[in-house]
N, C-alpha and C. Protein backbone atom coordinates (compact mmCIF):
# COMPACT_ATOMS: atom_id res chain seq x y z
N UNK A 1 3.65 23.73 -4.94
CA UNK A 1 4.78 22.87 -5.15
C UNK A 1 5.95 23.25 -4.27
N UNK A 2 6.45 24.41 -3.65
CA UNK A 2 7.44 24.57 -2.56
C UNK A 2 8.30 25.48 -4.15
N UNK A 3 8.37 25.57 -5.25
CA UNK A 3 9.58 25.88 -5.49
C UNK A 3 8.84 27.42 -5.62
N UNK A 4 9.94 28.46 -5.75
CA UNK A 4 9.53 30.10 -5.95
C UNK A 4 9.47 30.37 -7.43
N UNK A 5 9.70 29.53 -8.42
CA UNK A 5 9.69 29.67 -9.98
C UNK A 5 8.47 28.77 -10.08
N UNK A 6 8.27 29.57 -11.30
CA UNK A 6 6.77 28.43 -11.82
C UNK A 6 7.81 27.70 -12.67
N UNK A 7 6.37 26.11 -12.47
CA UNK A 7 7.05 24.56 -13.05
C UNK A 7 7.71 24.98 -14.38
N UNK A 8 7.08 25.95 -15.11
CA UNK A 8 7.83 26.10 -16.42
C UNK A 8 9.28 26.36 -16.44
N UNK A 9 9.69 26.91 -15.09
CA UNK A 9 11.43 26.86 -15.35
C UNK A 9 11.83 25.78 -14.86
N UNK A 10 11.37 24.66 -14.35
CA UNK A 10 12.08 23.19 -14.59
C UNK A 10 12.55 22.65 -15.32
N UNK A 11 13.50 22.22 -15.48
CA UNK A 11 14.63 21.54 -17.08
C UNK A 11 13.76 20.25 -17.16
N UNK A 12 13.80 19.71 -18.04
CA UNK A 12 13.52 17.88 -18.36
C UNK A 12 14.33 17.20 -17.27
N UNK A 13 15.33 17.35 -16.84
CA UNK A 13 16.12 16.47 -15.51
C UNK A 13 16.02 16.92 -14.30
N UNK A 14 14.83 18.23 -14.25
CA UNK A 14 14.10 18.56 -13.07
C UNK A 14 12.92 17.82 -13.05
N UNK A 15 12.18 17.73 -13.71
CA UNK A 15 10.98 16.86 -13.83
C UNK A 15 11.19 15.41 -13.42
N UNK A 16 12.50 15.01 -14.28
CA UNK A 16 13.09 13.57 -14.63
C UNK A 16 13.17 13.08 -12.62
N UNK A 17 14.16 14.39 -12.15
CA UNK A 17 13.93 14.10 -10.80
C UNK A 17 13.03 13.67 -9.71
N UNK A 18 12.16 15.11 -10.44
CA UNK A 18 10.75 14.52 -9.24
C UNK A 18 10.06 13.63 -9.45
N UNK A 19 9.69 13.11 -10.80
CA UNK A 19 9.23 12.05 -11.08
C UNK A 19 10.25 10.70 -10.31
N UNK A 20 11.04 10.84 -10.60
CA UNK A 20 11.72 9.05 -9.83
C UNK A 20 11.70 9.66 -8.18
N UNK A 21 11.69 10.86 -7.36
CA UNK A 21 11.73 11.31 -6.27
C UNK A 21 10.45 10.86 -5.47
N UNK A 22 9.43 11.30 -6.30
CA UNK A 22 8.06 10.69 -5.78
C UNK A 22 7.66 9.21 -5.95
N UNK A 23 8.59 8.80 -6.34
CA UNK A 23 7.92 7.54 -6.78
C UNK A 23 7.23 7.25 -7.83
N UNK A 24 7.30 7.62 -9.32
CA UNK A 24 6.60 7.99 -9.83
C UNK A 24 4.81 8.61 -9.74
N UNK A 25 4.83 9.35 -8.53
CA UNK A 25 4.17 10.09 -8.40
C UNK A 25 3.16 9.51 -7.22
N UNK A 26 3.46 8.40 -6.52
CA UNK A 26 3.30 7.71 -5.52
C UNK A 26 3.43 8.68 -4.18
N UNK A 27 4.04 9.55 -4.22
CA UNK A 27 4.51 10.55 -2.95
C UNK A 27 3.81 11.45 -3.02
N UNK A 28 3.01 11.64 -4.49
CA UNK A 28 2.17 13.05 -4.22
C UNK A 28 0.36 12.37 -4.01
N UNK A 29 0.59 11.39 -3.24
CA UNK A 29 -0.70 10.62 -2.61
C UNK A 29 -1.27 11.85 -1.71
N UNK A 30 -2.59 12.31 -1.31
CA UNK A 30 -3.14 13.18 -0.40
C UNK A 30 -3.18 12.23 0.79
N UNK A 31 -3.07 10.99 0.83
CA UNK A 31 -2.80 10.78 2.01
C UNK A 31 -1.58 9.36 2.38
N UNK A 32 -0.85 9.84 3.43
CA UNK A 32 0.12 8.87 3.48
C UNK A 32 0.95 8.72 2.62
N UNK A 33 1.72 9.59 1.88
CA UNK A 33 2.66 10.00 0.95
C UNK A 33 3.59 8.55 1.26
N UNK A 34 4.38 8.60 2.32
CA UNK A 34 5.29 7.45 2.61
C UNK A 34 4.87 6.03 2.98
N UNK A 35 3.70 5.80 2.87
CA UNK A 35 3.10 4.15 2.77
C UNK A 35 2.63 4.40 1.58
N UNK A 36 2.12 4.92 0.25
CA UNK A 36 2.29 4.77 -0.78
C UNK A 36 3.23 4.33 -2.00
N UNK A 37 4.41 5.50 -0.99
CA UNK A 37 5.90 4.90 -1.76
C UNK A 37 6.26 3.52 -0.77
N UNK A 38 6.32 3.21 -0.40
CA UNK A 38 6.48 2.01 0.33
C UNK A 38 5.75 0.70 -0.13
N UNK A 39 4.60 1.08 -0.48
CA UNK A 39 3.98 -0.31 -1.41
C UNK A 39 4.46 -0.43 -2.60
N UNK A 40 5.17 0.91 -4.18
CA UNK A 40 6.37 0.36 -4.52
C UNK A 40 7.92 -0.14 -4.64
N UNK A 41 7.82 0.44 -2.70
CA UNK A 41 9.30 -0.65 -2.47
C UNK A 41 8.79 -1.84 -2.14
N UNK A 42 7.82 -2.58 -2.11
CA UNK A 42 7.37 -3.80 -1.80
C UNK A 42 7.99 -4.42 -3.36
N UNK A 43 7.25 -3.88 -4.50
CA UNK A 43 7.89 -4.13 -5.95
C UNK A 43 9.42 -4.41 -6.06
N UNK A 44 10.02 -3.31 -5.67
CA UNK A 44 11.32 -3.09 -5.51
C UNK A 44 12.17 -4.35 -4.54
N UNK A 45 11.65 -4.59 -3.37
CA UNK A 45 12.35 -5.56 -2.62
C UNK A 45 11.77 -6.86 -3.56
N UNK A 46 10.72 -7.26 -4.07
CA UNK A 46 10.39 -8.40 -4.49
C UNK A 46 11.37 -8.85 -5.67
N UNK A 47 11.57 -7.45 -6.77
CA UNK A 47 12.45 -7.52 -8.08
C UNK A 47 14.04 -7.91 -7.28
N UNK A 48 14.79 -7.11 -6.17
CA UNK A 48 15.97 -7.31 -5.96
C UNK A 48 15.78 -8.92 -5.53
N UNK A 49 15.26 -9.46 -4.55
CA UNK A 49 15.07 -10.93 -3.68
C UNK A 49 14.95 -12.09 -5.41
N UNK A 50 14.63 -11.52 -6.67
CA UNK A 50 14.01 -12.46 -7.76
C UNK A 50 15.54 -12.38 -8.60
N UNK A 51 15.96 -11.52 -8.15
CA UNK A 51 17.69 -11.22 -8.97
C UNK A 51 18.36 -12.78 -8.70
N UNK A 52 18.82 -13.36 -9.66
CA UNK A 52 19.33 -14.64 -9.97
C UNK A 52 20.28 -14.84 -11.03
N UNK A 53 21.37 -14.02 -11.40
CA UNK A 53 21.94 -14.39 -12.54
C UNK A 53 22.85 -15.75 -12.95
N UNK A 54 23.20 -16.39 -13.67
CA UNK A 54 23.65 -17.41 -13.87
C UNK A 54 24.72 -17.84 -13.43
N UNK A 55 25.24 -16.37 -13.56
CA UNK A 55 27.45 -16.62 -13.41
C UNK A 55 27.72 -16.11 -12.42
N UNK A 56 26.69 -16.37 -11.14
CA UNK A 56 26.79 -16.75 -9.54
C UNK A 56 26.42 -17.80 -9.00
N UNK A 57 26.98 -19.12 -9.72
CA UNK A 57 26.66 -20.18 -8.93
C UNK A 57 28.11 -20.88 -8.64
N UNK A 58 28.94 -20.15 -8.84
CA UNK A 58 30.24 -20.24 -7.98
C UNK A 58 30.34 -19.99 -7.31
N UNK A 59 31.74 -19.72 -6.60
CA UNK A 59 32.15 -19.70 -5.62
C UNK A 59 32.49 -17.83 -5.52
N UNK A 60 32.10 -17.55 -4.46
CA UNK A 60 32.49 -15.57 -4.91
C UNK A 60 31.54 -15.12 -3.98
N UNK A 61 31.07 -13.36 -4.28
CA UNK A 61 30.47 -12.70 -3.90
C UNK A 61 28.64 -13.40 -3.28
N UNK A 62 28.12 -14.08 -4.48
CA UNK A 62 26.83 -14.97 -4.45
C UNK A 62 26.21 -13.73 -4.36
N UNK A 63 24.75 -14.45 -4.33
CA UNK A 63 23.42 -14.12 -4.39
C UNK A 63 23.19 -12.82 -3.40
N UNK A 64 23.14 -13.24 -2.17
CA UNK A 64 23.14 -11.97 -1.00
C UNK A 64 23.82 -10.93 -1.20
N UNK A 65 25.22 -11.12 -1.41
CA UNK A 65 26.22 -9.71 -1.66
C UNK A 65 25.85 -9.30 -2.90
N UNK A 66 25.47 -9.99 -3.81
CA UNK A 66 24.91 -8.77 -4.93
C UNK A 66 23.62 -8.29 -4.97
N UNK A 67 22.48 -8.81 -4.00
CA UNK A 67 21.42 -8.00 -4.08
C UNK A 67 21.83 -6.81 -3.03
N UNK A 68 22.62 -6.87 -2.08
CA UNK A 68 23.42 -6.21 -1.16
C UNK A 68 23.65 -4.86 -1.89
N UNK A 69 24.59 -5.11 -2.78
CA UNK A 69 25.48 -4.20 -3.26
C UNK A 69 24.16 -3.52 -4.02
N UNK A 70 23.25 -4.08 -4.79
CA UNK A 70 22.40 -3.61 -5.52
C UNK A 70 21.34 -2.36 -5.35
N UNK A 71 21.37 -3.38 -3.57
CA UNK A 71 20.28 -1.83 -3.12
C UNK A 71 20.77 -1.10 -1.77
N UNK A 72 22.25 -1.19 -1.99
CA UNK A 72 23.45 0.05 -1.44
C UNK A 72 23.80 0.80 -2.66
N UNK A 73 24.05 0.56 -3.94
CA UNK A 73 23.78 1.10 -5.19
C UNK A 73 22.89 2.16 -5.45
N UNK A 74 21.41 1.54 -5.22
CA UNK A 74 20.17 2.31 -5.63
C UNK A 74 20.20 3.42 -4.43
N UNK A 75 20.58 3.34 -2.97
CA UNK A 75 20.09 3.99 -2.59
C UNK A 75 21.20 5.03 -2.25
N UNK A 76 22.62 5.34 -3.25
CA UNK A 76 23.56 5.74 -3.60
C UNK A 76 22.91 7.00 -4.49
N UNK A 77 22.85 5.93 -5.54
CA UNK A 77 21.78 6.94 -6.46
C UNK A 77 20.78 8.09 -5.89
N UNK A 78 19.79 7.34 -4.74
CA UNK A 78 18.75 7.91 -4.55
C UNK A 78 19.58 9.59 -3.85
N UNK A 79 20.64 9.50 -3.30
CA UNK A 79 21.24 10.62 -2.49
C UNK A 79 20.43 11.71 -3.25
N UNK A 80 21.37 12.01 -4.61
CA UNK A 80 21.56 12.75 -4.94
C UNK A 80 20.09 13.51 -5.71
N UNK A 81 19.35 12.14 -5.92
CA UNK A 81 18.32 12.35 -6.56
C UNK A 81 17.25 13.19 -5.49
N UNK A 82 17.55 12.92 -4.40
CA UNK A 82 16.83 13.29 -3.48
C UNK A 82 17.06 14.75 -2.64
N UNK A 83 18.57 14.68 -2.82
CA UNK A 83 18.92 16.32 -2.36
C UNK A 83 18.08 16.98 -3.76
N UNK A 84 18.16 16.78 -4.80
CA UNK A 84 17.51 17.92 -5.93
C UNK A 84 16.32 17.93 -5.88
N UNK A 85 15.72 17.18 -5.47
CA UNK A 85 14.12 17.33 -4.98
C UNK A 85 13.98 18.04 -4.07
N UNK A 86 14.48 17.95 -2.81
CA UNK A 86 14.26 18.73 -1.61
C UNK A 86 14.26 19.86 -2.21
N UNK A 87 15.68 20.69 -2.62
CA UNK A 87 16.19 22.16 -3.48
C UNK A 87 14.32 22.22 -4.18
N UNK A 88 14.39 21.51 -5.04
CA UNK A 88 13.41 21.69 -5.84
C UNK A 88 12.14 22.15 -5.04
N UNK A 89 11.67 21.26 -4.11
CA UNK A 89 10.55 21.49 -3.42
C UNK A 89 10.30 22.36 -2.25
N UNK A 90 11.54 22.76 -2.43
CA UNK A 90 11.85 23.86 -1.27
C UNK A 90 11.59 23.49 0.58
N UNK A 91 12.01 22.11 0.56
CA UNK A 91 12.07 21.57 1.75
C UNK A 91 12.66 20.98 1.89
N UNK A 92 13.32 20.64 3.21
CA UNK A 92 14.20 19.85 3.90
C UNK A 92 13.99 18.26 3.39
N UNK A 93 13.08 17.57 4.00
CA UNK A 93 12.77 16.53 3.71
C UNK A 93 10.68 16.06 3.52
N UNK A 94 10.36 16.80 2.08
CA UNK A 94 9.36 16.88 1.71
C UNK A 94 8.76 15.43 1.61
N UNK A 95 7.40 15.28 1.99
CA UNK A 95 6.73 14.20 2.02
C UNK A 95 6.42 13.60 0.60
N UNK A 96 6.02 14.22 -0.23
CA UNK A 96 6.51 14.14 -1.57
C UNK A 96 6.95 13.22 -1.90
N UNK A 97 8.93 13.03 -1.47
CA UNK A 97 9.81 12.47 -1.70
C UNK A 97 9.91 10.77 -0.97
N UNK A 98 9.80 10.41 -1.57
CA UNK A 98 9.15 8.78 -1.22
C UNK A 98 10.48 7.86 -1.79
N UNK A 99 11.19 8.20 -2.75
CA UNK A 99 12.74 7.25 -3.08
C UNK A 99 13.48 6.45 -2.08
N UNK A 100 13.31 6.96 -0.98
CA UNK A 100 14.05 7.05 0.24
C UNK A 100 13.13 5.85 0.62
N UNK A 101 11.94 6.12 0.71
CA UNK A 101 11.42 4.60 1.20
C UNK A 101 11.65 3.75 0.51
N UNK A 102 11.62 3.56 -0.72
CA UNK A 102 11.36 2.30 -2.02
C UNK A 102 12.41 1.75 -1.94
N UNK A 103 13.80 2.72 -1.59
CA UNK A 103 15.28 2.03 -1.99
C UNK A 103 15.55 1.26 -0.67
N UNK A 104 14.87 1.54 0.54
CA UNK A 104 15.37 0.76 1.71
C UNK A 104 14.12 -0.55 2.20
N UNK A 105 13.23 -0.01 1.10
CA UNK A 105 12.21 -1.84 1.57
C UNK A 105 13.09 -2.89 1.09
N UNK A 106 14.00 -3.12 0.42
CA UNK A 106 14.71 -4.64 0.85
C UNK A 106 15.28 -4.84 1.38
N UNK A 107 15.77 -4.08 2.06
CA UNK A 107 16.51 -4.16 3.82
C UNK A 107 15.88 -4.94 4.81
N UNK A 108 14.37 -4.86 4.56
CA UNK A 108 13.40 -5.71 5.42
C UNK A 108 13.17 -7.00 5.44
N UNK A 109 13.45 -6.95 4.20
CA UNK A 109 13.62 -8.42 3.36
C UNK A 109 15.01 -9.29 3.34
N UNK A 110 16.20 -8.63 3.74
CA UNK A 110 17.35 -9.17 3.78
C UNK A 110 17.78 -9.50 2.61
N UNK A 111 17.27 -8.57 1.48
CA UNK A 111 18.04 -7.89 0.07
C UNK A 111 17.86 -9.82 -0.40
N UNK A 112 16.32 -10.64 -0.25
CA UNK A 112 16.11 -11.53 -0.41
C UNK A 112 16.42 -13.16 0.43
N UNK A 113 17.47 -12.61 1.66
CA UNK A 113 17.36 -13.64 2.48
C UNK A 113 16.46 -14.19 3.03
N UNK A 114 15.20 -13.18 3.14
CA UNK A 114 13.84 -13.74 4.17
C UNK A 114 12.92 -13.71 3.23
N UNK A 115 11.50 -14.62 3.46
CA UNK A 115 10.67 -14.82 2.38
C UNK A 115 9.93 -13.43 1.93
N UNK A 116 9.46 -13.50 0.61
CA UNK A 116 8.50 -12.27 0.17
C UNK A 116 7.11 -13.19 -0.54
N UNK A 117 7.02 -14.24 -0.28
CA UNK A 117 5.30 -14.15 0.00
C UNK A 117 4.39 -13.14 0.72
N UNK A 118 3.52 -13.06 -0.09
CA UNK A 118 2.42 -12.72 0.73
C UNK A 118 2.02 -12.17 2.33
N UNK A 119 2.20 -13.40 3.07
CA UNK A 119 2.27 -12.61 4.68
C UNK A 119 3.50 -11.87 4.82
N UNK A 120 4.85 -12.57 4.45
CA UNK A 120 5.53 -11.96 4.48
C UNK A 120 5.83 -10.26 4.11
N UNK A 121 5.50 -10.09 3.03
CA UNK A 121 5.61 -8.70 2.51
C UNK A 121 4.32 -7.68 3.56
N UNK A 122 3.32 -8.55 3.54
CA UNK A 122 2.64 -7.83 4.71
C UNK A 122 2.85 -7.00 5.55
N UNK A 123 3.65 -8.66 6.39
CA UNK A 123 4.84 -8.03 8.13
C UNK A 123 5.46 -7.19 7.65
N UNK A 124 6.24 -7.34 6.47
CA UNK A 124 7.58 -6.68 6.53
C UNK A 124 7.31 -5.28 6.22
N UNK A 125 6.08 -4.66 5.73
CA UNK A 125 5.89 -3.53 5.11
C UNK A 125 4.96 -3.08 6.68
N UNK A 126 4.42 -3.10 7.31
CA UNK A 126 4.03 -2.98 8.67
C UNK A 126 4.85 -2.69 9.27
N UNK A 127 6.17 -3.48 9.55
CA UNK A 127 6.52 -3.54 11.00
C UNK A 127 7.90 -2.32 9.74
N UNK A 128 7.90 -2.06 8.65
CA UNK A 128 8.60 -1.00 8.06
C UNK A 128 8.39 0.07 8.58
N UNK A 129 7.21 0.77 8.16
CA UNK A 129 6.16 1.96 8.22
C UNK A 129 6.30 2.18 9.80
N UNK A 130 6.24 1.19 10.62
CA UNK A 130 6.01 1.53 11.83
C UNK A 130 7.81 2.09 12.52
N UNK A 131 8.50 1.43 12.32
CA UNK A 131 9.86 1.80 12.05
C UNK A 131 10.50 3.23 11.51
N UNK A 132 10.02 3.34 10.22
CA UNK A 132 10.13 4.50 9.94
C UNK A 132 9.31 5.21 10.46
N UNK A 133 8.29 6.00 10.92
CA UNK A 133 6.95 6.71 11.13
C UNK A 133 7.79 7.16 12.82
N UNK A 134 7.84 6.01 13.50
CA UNK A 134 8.34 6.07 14.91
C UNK A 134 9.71 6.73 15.16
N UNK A 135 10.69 5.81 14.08
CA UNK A 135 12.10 6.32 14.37
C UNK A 135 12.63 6.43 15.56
N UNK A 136 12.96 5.22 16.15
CA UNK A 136 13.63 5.27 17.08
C UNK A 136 15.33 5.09 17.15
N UNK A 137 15.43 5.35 18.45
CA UNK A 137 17.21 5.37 18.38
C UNK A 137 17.74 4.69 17.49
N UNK A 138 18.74 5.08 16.73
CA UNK A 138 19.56 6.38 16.50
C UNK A 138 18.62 6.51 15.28
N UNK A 139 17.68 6.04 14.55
CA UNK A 139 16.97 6.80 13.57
C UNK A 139 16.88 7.97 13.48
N UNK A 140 16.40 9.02 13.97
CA UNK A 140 16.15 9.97 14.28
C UNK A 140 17.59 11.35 13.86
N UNK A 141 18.86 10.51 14.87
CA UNK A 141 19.97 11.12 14.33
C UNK A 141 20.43 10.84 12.93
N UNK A 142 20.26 9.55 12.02
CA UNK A 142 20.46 9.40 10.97
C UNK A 142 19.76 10.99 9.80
N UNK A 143 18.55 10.98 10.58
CA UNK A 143 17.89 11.96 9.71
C UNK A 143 18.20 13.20 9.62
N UNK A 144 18.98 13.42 10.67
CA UNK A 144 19.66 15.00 11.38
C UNK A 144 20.74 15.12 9.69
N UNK A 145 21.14 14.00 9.02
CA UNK A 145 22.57 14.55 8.62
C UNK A 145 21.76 15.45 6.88
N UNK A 146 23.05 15.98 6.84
CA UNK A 146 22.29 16.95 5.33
C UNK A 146 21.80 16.13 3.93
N UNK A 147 21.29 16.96 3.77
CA UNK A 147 20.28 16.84 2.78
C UNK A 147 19.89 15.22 2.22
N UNK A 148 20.04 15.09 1.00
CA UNK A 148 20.07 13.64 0.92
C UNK A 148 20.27 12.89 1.52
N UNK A 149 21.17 12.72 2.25
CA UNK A 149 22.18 11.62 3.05
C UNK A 149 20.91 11.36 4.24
N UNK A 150 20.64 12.10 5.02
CA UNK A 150 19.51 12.30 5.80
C UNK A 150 18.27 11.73 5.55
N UNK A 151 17.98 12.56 4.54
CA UNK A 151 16.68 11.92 4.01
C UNK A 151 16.43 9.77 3.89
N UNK A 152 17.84 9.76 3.14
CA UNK A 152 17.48 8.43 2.46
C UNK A 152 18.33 7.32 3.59
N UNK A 153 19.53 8.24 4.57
CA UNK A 153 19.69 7.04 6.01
C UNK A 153 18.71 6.89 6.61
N UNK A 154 17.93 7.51 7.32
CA UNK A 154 17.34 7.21 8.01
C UNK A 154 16.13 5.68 7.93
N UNK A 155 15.67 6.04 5.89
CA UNK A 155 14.96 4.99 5.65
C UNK A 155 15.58 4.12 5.80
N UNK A 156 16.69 3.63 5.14
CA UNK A 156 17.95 2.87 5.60
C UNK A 156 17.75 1.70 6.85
N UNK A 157 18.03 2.64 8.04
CA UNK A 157 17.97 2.46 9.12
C UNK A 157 17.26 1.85 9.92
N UNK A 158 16.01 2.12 9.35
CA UNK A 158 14.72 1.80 9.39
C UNK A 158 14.60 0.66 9.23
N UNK A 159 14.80 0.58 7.75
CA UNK A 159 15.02 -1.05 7.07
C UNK A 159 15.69 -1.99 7.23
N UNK A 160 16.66 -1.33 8.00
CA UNK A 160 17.53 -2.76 8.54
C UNK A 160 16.44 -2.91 10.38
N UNK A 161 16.24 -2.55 11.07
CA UNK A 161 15.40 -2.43 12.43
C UNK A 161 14.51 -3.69 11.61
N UNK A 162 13.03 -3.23 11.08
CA UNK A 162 12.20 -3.59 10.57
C UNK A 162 12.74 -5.17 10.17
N UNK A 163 13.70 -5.45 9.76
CA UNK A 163 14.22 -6.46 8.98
C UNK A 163 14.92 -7.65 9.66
N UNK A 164 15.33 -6.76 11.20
CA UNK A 164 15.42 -7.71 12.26
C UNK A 164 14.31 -8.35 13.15
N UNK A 165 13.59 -7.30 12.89
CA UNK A 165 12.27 -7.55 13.66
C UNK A 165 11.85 -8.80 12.53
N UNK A 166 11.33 -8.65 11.49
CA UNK A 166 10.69 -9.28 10.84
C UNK A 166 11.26 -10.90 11.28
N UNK A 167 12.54 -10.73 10.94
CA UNK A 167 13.65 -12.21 11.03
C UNK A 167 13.14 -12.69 12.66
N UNK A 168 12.82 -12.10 13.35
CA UNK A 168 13.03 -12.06 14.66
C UNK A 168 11.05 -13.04 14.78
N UNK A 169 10.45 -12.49 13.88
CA UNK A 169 9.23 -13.02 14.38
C UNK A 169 9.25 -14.12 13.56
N UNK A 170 9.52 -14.42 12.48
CA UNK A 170 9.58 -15.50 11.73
C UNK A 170 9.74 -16.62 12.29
N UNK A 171 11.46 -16.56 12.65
CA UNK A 171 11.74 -17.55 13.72
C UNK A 171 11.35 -17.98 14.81
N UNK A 172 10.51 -17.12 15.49
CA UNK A 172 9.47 -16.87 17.15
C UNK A 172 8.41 -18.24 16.44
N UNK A 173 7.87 -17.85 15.46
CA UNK A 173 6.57 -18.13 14.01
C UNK A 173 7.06 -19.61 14.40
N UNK A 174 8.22 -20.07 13.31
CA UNK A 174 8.91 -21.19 12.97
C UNK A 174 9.12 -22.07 14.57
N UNK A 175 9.56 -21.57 15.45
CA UNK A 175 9.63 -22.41 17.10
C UNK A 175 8.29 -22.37 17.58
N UNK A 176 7.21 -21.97 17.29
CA UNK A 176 5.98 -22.39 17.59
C UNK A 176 5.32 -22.75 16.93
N UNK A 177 5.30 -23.22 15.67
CA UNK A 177 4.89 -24.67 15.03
C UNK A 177 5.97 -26.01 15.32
N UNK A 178 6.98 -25.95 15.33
CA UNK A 178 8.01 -26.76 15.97
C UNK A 178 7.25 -27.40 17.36
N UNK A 179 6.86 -26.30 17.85
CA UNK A 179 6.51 -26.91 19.44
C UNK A 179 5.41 -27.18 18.91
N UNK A 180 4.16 -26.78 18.42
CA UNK A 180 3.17 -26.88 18.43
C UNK A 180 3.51 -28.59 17.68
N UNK A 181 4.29 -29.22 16.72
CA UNK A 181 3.88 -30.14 16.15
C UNK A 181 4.60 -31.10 17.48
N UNK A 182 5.34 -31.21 18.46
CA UNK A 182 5.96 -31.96 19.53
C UNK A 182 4.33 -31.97 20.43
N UNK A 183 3.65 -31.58 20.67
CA UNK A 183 2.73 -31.18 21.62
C UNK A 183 1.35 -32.89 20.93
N UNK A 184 0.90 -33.37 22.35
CA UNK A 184 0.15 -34.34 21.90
C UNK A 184 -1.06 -33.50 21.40
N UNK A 185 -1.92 -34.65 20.49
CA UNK A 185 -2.90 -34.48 20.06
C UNK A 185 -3.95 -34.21 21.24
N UNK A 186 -4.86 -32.81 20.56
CA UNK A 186 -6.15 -32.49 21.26
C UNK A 186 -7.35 -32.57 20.64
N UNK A 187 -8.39 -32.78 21.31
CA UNK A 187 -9.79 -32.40 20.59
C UNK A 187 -9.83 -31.57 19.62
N UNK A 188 -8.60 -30.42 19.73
CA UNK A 188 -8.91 -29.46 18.58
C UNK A 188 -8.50 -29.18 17.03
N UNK A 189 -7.53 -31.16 17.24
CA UNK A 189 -7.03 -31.37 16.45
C UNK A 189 -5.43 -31.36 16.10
C-alpha cells in the first residue's frame, strides 16, 4: 500500500479517503488504474450534463454555469481529498488515485454543452485518456504544482484539450454530412 503503518492505523476518514480517492476502488484496477477511473467519470459527466433544476429557467447564471460551477466544486473538493491520499500512499501522484480523472471527464463534455450519447462518450473518453496519458503543453507543468493541486490540474487540463478536440470533430462530423447531403446523388446512394 505505500504507507509505513499497517492499514490498522488508518482512521475511518482515512479509509473514507481512499475509498472516494480510488474511485471507489476503480484505481486499484491491475491494469490501467486511470481508464478505469475514467469510465466512472463517464457516469460523472453524464449525471452533471442530466443536472436540470427547475428555478433555472430564468434569466441568470443557467444551465452551463451551474454544471460549471458544479464540477469546479467537485474538483475543489477532490484537492484535498487527493493530497491525503498521496500522504497516505506514500506517493507523489499514485496511480491508485483516479478522483482526479472522474472530476475532470465533464470538461470533455462541456459540463453538458456537447452531446453524451453513446459515440459521443466514446470520443470523448478516447480522445480524454489520450490527452491525459500524453500531456502535452502546458499539461505537464500543471502537474509540476504540489500535491493535490497537481495531481487534479493537470486532469483538468486535460479535460478542457480533450473537450476542444471533441467540439472540434463534431463540428468537422456535422460540415460533412452538410456537404455530404448538398452533393448529387450516386450509385451508392
Amino acid at each position: 500500500m505505500g504507507h509505513s503503518d499497517s492499514d490498522t492505523r488508518l482512521t475511518t476518514v482515512d479509509h473514507l479517503v481512499l475509498l472516494l480517492a480510488t474511485g471507489l476502488g476503480t484505481g486499484r484496477s491491475p491494469w490501467a488504474p486511470g481508464t478505469a477511473g475514467s469510465v466512472l467519470g463517464l457516469g460523472w459527466a453524464w449525471t452533471v450534463a442530466m443536472i436540470s433544476p427547475p428555478f433555472l429557467s430564468g434569466p441568470g447564471m443557467g444551465l452551463p454555469g451551474l454544471r460549471l460551477l458544479i464540477t469546479l466544486v467537485a474538483a475543489a473538493i477532490a484537492v484535498p481529498i487527493c493530497t491525503r491520499a498521496c500522504r497516505l500512499l506514500g506517493n507523489k501522484d499514485p496511480g491508485q488515485v483516479v478522483l482526479d480523472e472522474i472530476v475532470a471527464v465533464p470538461l470533455v463534455f462541456g459540463c453538458g454543452l456537447l452531446p453524451t450519447d453513446l459515440p459521443s462518450l466514446i470520443s470523448g473518453f478516447v480522445i480524454f485518456r489520450v490527452f491525459d496519458i500524453l500531456k502535452p503543453p502546458p499539461i505537464r507543468r500543471f502537474e509540476r504544482l504540489p500535491e493535490g493541486v497537481g495531481v487534479v490540474a493537470d486532469d483538468m487540463i486535460a479535460g478542457l484539450y480533450a473537450g476542444l478536440a471533441l467540439w472540434a470533430g463534431l463540428e468537422a462530423y456535422q460540415q460533412l454530412v452538410v456537404a455530404g447531403d448538398l452533393l448529387p446523388p450516386t450509385s451508392f446512394g
